[in-house]
Protein backbone atom coordinates (compact mmCIF):
# COMPACT_ATOMS: atom_id res chain seq x y z
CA UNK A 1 0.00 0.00 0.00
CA UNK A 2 1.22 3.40 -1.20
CA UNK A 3 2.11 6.33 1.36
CA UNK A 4 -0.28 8.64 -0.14
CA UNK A 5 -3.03 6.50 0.41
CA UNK A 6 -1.98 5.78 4.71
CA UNK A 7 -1.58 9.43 5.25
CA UNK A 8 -5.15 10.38 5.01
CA UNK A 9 -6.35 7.53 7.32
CA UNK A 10 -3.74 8.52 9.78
CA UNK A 11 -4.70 11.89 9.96
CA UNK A 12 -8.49 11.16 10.43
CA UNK A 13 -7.84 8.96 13.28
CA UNK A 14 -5.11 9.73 15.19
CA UNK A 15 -3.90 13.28 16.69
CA UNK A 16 -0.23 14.01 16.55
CA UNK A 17 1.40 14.07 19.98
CA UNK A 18 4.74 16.20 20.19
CA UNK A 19 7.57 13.66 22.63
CA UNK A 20 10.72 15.43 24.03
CA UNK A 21 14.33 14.69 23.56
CA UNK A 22 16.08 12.95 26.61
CA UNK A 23 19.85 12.34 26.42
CA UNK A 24 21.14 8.73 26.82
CA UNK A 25 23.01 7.67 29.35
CA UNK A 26 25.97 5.32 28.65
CA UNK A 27 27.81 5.43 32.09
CA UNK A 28 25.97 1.98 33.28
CA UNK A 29 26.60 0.28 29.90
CA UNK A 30 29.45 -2.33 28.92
CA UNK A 31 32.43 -0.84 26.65
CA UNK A 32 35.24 -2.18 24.27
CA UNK A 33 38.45 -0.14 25.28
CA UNK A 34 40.07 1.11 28.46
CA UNK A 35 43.57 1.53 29.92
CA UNK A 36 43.81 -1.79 31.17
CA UNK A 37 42.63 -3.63 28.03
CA UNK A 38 45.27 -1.88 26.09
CA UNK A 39 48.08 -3.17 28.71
CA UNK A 40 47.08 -6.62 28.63
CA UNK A 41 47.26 -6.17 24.42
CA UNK A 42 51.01 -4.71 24.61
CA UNK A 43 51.99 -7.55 27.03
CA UNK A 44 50.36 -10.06 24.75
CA UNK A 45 52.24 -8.87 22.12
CA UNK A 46 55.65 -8.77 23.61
CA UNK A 47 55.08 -11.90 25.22
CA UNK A 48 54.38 -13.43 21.57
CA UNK A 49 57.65 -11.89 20.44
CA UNK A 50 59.90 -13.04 23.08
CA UNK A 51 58.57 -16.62 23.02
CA UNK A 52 59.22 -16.53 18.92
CA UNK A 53 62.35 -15.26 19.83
CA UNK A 54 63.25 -18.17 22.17
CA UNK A 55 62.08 -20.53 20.67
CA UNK A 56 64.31 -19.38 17.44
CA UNK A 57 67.00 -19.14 19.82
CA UNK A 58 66.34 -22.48 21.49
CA UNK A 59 66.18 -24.59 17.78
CA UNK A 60 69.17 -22.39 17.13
CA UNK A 61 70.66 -23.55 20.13
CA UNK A 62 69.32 -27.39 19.70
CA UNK A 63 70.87 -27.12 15.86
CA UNK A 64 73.96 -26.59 17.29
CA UNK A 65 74.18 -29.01 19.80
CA UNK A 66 73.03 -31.62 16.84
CA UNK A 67 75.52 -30.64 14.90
CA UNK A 68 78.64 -30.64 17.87
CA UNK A 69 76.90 -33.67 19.89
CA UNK A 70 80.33 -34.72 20.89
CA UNK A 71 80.95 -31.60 22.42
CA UNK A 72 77.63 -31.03 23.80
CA UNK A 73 76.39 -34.75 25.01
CA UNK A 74 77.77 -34.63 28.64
CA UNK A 75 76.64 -31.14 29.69
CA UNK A 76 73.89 -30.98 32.46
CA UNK A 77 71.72 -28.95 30.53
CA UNK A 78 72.39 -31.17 27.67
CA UNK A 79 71.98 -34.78 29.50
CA UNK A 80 68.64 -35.20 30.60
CA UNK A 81 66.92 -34.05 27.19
CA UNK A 82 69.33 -36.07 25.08
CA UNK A 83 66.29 -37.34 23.55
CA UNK A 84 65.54 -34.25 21.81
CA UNK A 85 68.47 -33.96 20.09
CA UNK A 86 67.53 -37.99 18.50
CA UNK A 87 69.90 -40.32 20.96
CA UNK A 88 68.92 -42.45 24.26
CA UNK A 89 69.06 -40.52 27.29
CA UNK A 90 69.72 -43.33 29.39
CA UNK A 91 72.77 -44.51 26.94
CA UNK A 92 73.87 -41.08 27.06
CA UNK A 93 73.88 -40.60 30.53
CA UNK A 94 75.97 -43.64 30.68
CA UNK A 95 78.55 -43.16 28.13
CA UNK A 96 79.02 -39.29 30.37
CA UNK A 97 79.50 -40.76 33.41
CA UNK A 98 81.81 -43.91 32.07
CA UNK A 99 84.34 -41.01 30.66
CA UNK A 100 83.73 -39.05 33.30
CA UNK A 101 85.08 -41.87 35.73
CA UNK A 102 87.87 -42.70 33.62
CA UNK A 103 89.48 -39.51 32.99
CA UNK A 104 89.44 -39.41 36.62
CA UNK A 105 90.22 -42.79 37.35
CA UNK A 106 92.95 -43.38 34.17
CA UNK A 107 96.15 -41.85 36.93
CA UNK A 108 94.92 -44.72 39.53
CA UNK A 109 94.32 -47.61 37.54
CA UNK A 110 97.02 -46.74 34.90
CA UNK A 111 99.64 -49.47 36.11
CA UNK A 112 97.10 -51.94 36.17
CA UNK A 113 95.21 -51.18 32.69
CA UNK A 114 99.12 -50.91 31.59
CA UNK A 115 99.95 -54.45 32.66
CA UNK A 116 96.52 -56.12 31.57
CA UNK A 117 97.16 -53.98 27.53
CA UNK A 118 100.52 -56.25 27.81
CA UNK A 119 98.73 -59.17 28.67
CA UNK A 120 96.47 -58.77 26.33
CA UNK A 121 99.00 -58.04 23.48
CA UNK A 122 100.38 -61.38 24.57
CA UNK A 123 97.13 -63.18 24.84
CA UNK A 124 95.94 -61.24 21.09
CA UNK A 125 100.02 -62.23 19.54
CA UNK A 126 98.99 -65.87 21.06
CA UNK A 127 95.55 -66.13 19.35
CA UNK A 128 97.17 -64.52 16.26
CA UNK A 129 99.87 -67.03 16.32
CA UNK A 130 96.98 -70.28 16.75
CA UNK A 131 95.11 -68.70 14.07
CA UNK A 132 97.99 -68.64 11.73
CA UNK A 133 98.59 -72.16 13.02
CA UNK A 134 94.94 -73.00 12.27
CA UNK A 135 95.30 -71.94 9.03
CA UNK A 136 98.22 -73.22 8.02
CA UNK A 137 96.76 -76.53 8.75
CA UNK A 138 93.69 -75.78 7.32
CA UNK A 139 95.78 -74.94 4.22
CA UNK A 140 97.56 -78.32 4.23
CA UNK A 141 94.08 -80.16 4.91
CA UNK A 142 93.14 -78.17 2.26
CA UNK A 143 96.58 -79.44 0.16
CA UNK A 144 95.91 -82.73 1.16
CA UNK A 145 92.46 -83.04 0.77
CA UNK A 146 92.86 -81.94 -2.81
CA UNK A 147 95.08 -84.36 -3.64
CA UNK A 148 93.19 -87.13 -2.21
CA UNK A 149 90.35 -85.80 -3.93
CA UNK A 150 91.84 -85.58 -7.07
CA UNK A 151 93.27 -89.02 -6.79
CA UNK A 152 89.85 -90.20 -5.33
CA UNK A 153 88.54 -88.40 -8.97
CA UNK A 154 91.23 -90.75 -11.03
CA UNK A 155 90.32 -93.83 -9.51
CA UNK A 156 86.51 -93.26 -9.65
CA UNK A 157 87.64 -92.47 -13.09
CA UNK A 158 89.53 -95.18 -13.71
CA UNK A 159 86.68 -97.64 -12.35
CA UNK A 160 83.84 -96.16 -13.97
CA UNK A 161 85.46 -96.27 -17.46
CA UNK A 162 86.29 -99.99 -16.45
CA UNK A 163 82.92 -100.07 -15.76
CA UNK A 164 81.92 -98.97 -18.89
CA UNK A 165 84.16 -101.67 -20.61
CA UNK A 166 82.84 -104.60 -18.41
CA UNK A 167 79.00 -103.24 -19.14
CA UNK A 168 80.23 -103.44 -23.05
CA UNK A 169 82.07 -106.33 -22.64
CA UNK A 170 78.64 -107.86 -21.43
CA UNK A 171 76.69 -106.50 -23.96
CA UNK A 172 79.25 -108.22 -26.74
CA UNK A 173 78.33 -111.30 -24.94
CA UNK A 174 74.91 -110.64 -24.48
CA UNK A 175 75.05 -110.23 -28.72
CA UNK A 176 77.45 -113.11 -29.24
CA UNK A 177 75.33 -115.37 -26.89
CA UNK A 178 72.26 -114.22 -28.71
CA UNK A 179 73.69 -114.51 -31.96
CA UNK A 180 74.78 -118.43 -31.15
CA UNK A 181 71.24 -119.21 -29.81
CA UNK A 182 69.84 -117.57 -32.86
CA UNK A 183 72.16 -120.16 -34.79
CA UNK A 184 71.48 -122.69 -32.96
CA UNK A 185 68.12 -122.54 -33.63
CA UNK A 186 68.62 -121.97 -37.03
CA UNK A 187 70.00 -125.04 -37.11
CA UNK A 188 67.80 -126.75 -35.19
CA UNK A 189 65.04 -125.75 -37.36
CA UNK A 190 67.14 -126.53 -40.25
CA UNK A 191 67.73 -130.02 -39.05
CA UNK A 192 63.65 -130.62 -38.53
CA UNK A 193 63.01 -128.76 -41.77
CA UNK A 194 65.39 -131.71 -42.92
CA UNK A 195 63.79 -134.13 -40.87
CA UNK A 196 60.79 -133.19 -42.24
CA UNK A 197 61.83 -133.21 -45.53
CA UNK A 198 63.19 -136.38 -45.30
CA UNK A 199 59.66 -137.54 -44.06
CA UNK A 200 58.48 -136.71 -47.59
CA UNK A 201 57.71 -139.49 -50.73
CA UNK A 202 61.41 -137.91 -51.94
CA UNK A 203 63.24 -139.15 -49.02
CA UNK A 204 61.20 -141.67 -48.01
CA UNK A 205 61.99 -144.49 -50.10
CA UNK A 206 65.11 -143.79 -52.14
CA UNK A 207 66.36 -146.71 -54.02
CA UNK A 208 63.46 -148.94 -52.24
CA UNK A 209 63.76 -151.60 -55.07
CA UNK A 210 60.31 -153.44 -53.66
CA UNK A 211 57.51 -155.99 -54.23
CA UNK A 212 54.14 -156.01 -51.40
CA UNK A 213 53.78 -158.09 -49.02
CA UNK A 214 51.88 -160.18 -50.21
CA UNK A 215 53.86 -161.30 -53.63
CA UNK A 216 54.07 -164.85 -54.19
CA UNK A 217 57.00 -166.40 -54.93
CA UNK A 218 57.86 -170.29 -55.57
CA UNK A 219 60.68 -171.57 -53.16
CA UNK A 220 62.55 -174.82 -52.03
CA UNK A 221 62.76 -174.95 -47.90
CA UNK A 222 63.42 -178.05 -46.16
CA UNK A 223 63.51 -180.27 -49.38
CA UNK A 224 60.00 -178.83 -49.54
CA UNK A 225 58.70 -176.40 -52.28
CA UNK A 226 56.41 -173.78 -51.22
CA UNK A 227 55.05 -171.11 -52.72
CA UNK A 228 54.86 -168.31 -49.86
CA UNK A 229 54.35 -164.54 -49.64
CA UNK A 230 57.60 -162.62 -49.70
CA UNK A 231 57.12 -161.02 -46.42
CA UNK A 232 57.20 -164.87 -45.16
CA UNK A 233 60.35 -165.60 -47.00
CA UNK A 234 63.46 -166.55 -44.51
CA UNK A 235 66.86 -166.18 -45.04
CA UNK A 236 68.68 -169.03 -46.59
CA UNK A 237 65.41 -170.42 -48.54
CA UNK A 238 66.03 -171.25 -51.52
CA UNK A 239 64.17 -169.72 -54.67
CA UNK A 240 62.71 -171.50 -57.50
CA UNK A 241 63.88 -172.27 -60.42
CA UNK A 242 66.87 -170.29 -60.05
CA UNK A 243 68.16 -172.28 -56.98
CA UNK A 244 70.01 -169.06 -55.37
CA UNK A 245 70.13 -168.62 -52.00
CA UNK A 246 68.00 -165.79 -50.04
CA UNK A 247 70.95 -164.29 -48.23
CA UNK A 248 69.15 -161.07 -46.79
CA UNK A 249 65.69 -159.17 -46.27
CA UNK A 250 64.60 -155.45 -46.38
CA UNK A 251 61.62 -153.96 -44.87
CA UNK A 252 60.98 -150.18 -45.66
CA UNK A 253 58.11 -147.94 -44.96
CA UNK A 254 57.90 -146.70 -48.54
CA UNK A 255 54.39 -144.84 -48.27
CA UNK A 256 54.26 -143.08 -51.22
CA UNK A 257 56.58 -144.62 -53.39
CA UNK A 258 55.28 -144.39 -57.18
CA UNK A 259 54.46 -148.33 -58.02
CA UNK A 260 53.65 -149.89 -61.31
CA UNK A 261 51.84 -153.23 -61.85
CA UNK A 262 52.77 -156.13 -64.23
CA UNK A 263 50.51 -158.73 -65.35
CA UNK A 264 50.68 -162.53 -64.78
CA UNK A 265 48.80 -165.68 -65.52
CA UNK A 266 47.14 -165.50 -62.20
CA UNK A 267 47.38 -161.51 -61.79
CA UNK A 268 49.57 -159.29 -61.35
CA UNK A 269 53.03 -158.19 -59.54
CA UNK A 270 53.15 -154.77 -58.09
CA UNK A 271 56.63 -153.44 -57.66
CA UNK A 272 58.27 -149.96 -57.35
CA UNK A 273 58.88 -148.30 -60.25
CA UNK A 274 62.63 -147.91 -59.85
CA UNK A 275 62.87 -151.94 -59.50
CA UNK A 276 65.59 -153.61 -62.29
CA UNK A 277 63.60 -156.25 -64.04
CA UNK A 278 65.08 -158.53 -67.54
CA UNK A 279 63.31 -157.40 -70.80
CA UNK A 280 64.78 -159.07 -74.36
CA UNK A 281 68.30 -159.68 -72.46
CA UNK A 282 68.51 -156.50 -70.91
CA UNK A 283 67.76 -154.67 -67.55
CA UNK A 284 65.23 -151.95 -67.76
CA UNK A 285 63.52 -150.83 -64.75
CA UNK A 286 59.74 -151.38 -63.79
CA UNK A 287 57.99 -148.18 -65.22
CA UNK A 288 59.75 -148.64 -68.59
CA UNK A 289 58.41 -152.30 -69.47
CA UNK A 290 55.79 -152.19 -71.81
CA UNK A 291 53.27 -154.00 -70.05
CA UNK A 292 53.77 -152.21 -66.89
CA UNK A 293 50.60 -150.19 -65.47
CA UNK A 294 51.40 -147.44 -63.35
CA UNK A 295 49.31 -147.69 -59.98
CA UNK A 296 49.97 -143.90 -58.75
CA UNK A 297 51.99 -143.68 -55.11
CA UNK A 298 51.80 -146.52 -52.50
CA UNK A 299 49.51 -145.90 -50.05
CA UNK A 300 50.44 -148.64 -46.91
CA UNK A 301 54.24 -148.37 -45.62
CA UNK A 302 55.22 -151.78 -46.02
CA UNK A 303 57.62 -152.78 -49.04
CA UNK A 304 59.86 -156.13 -49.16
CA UNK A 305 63.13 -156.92 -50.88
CA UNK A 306 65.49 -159.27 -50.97
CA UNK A 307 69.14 -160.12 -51.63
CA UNK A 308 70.22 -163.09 -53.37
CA UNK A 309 73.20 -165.48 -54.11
CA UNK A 310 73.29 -164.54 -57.69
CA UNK A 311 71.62 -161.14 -57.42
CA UNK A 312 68.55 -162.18 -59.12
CA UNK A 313 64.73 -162.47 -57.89
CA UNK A 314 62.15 -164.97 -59.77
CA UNK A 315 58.54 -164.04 -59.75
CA UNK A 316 55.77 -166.02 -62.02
CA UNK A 317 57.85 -165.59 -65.07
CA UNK A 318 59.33 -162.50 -64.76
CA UNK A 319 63.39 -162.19 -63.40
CA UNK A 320 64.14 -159.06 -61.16
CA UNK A 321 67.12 -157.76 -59.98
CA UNK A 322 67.66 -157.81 -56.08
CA UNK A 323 68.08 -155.02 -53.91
CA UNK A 324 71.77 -154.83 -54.26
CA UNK A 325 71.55 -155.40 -58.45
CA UNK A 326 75.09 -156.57 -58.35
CA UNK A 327 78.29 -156.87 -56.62
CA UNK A 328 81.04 -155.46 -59.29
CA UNK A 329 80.33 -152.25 -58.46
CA UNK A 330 80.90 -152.20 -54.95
CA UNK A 331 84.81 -150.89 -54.90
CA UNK A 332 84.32 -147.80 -56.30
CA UNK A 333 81.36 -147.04 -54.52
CA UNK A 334 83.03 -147.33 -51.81
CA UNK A 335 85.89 -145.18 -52.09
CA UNK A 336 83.19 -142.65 -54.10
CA UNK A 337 81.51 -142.47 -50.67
CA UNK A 338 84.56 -142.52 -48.21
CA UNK A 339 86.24 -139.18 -50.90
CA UNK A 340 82.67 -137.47 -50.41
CA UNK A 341 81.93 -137.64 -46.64
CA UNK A 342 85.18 -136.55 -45.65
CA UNK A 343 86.22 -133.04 -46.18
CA UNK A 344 88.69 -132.46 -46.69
CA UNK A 345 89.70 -136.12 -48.54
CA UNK A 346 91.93 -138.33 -46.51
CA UNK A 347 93.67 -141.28 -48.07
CA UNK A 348 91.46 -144.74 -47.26
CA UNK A 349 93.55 -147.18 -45.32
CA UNK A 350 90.68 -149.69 -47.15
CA UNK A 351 91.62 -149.04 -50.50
CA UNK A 352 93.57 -152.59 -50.87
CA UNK A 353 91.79 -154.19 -48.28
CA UNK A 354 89.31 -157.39 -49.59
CA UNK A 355 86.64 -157.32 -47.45
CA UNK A 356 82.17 -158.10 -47.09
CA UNK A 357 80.44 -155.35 -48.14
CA UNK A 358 78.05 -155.50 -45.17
CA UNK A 359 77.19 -152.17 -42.70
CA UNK A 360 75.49 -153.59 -40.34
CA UNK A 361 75.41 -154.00 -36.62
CA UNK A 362 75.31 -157.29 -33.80
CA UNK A 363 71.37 -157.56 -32.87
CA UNK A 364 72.00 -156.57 -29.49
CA UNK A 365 73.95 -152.95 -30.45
CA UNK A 366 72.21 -150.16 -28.12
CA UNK A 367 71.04 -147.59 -30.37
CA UNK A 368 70.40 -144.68 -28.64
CA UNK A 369 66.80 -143.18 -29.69
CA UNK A 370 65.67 -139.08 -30.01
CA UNK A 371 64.46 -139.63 -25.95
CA UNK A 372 67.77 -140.35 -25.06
CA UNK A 373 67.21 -144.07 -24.17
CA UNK A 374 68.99 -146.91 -25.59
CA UNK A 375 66.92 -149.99 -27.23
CA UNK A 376 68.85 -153.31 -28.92
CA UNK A 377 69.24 -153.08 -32.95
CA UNK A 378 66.67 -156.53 -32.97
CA UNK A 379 63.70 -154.15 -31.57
CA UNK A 380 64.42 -151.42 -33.61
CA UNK A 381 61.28 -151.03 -35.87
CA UNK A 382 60.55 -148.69 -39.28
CA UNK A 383 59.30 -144.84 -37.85
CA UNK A 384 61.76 -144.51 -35.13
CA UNK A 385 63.31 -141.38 -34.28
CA UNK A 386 66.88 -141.56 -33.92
CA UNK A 387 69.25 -139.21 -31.94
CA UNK A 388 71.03 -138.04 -34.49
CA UNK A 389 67.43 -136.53 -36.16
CA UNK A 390 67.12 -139.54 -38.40
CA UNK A 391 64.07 -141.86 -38.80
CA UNK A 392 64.32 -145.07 -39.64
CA UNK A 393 62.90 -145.95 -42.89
CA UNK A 394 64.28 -149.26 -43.40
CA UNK A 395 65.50 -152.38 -41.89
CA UNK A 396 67.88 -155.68 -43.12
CA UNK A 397 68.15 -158.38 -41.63
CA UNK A 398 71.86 -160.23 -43.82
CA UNK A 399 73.57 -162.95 -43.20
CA UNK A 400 77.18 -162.18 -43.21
CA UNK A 401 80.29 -164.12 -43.26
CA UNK A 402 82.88 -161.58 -41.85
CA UNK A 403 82.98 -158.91 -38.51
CA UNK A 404 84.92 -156.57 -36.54
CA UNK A 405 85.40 -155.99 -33.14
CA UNK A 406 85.60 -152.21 -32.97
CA UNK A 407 86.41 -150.50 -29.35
CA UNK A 408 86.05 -146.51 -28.87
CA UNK A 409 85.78 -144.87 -25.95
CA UNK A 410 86.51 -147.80 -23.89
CA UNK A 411 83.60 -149.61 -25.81
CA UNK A 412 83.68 -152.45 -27.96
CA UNK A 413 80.98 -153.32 -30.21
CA UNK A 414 80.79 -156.37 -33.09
CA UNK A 415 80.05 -154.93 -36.71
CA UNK A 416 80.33 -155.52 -40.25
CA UNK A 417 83.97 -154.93 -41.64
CA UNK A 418 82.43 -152.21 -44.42
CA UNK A 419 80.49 -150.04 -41.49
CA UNK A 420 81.81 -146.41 -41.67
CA UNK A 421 82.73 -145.35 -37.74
CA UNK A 422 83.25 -141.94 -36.98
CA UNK A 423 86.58 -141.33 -35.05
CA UNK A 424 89.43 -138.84 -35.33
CA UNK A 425 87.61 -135.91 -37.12
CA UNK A 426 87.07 -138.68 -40.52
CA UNK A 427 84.80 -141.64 -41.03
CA UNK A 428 86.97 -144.98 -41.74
CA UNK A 429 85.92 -148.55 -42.24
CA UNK A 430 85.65 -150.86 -39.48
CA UNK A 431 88.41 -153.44 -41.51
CA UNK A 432 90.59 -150.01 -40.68
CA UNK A 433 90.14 -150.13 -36.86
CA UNK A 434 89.99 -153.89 -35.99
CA UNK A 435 91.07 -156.95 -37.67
CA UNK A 436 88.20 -159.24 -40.19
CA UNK A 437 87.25 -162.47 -38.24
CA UNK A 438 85.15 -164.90 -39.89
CA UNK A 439 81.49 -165.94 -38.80
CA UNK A 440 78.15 -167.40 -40.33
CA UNK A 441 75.51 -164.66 -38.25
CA UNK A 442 72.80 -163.03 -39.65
CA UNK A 443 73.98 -159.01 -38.62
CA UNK A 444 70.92 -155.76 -39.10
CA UNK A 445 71.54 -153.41 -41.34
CA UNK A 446 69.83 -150.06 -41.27
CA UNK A 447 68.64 -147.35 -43.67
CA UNK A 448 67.86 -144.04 -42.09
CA UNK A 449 67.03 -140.26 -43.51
CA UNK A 450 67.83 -138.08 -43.92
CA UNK A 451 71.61 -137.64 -42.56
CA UNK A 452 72.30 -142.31 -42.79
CA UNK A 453 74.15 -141.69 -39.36
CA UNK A 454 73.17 -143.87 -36.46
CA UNK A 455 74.78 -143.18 -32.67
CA UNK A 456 75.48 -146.10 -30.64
CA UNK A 457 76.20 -146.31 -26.48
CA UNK A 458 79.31 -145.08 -25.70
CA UNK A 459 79.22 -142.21 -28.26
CA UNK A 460 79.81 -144.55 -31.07
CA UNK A 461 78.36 -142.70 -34.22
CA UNK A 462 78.41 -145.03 -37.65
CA UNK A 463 77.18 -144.76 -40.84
CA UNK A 464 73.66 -146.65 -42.25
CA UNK A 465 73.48 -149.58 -44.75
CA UNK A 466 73.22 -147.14 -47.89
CA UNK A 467 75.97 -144.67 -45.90
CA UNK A 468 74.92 -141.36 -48.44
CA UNK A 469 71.66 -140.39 -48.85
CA UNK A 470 72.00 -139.44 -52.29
CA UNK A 471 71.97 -140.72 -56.11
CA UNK A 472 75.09 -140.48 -56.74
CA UNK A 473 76.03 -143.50 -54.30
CA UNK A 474 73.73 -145.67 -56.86
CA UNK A 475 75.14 -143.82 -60.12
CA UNK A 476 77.43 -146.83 -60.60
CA UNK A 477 75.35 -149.47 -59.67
CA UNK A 478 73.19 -147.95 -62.54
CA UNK A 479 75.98 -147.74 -65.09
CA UNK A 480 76.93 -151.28 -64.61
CA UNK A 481 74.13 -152.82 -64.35
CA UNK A 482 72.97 -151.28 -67.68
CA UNK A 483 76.31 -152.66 -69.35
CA UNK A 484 75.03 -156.56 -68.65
CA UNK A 485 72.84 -158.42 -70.78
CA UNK A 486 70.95 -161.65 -68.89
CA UNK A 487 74.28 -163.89 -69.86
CA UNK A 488 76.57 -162.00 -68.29
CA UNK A 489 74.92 -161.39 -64.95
């Protein structure tokens, strides 16, 4: 609200009163300044300046002492606030009153501190003097100890390299001992590879010049004539119409040999095919006569031969050769056989000897088996394993007329005078190692494959009936039997 418009109002309802002026009076009131505020100002103030003042002066005074401590530390203003100047009061106080007692003291105790310095030179000199002593010998332990270790380092050296060389050493052995198992069994499987090679139709029945059991044959025993199967034939019967003499009988286990078949007024002959028979005045074998009829491989094991008087075999109209074909060859097989079994050659101290060509052993010989035991020459039977990695594939029973008494090893033992024993490092004739005694015996003869070696007790190793298991020790059988004609044999 405006002035102009309050002024009116006012003056209609209220009078105007005149007041008077009354002086104020201050005397009872409070005030800021008087004398003795001003006083206590000034003394403020110089109180202010003199405690700046000392207390510039006292860090004046404390910088100095902090900077001249030694000089300072042991005064009595100075000791009991050593702790403001940054040191141990109680440490201080100490170290003052220690040189404080000795500077004093140091005229008194002089003669004494004197004597004990002395003593203690001598004691320090002494300990100096065991110290150098100390080290000395720690210098020669040190020496010494080097040396040993150095010569401890050589002969550690020295052993491990030996070491070495023993651990190669066995190694080398290790190979070579592997390396002579490994041929070892090389050779042992080579020998059973042979073994069973020689258990095949090749092997089995080499030169096996046969006829079957059961074929017939016309002969005189007793005064009596008989006409028997040839497995029943004995030796010393006498065959018809040729009148010789059976002197010996083979058995083989020939399964497999190739056979043929000829034909006779009351059947037929079977016969291997590799069998001499006469055809038109000569000697052919089986498989080449016209009217033979091959039959294909044997299938039983049992094949019989014979040997005769005059070498010849008469069956239902046919004449055969026996197993032996003939005699005139026998000399040079012989020394054919001795020149190829020994390497290297050796002369043969039988080369001008006369003497029964017979290998064969006394019926009660041990013969020592692949089980290492021993069984007599009369049980031996066709399939037997032999020690020497042979099997028997044949078996003679010949009557011979001569023997030796061979002993080796301390062992004697009674065998033909052709039998090829093995001793010194060669195979010689028993003729060679004993003298020929005569005798009318029927001896066994053996034929065994594939190595013809037979070992006896005592070590004794000889040689079969057929002695090599090859053709060649029939090649000149074969040449000279092809030179006769039916006359001349």
């Amino acid at each position: 609200m405006s002035s102009e418009y309050a002024t009116p109002l006012l003056s209609e309802t209220t009078p105007t009163i005149a007041t008077p002026t009354v002086p104020i009076d201050t005397s009872d009131s409070p005030y800021l300044w008087d004398k003795l505020n001003a006083i206590a100002v000034q003394g403020a103030i110089t109180l202010l300046f003199v405690i700046i003042i000392g207390v510039m002066s006292a860090k004046g005074s404390i910088d100095e002492i902090g900077k001249n401590w030694d000089k300072y530390r042991c005064m009595p203003t100075v000791m009991p606030f050593a702790s403001l100047y940054g040191h141990d009061t109680g440490e201080n106080f100490s170290w003052c009153m220690n040189n404080l007692f000795g500077s004093y003291t140091g005229e008194v105790t002089s003669p004494f501190t004197t004597v004990l310095y002395g003593f203690s030179e001598v004691l320090q000199s002494l300990l100096q003097s065991m110290d150098s002593l100390r080290t000395s010998a720690a210098t020669m332990g040190g020496g010494i100890n080097v040396i040993f270790q150095e010569f401890t380092d050589r002969i550690y050296n020295f052993f491990f390299q030996l070491r070495l060389s023993a651990i190669r050493i066995k190694t080398m052995i290790g190979r070579m001992y592997a390396v002579m198992f490994s041929a070892i069994y090389m050779s042992l499987s080579g020998i059973t590879a042979v073994s069973n090679f020689g258990d095949t139709t090749l092997f089995g029945f080499i030169d096996t010049f046969c006829f079957v059991p059961e074929t017939e044959l016309h002969i005189i025993r007793d005064n009596t004539e008989l006409v028997l199967p040839i497995q029943d034939i004995r030796i010393g019967d006498i065959l018809f119409p040729t009148h010789a003499t059976v002197t010996a009988k083979f058995h083989f286990s020939a399964k497999g040999q190739t056979m043929v078949k000829l034909p006779t007024s009351i059947g037929f002959i079977h016969v291997s095919t590799n069998h001499y028979l006469l055809h038109e005045n000569h000697w052919i074998m089986a498989k080449d006569h016209p009217d033979a009829i091959p039959t294909g491989p044997y299938d039983r094991h049992s094949l019989i031969c014979l040997n005769t008087s005059d070498h010849q075999i008469p069956i239902q109209g046919y004449v055969f050769r026996d197993y032996d074909e003939t005699s005139a060859a026998d000399k040079a097989t012989l020394q054919l056989i001795h020149d190829r079994i020994n390497t290297p050659v050796r002369p043969d101290p039988t080369a001008s000897k006369s003497f029964e060509n017979s290998p064969s052993l006394h019926p009660d010989t041990l013969i020592q088996l692949a089980n290492g035991s021993f069984r007599p020459a009369k049980h031996i039977v066709t399939g037997d394993q032999l020690a020497t990695g042979s099997r028997v594939t044949g078996i003679i029973h010949k009557q011979i007329h001569e023997l030796c008494r061979v002993t080796i090893n301390d062992r004697t033992v009674c065998i033909g005078p052709a039998t090829l024993v093995w001793t010194d490092d060669q195979w010689i004739r028993a003729c060679a190692l004993a003298p020929i005694e005569q005798c009318h015996t029927v001896f066994l003869g053996f034929i065994v494959t594939p190595n013809s070696q037979i070992e006896l007790a005592g070590g004794i190793r000889v040689r079969d009936y057929m002695e090599l298991c090859s053709p060649d020790a029939e090649a000149l059988y074969t040449a000279e039997l092809q030179q006769q004609t039916y006359n001349q044999s």
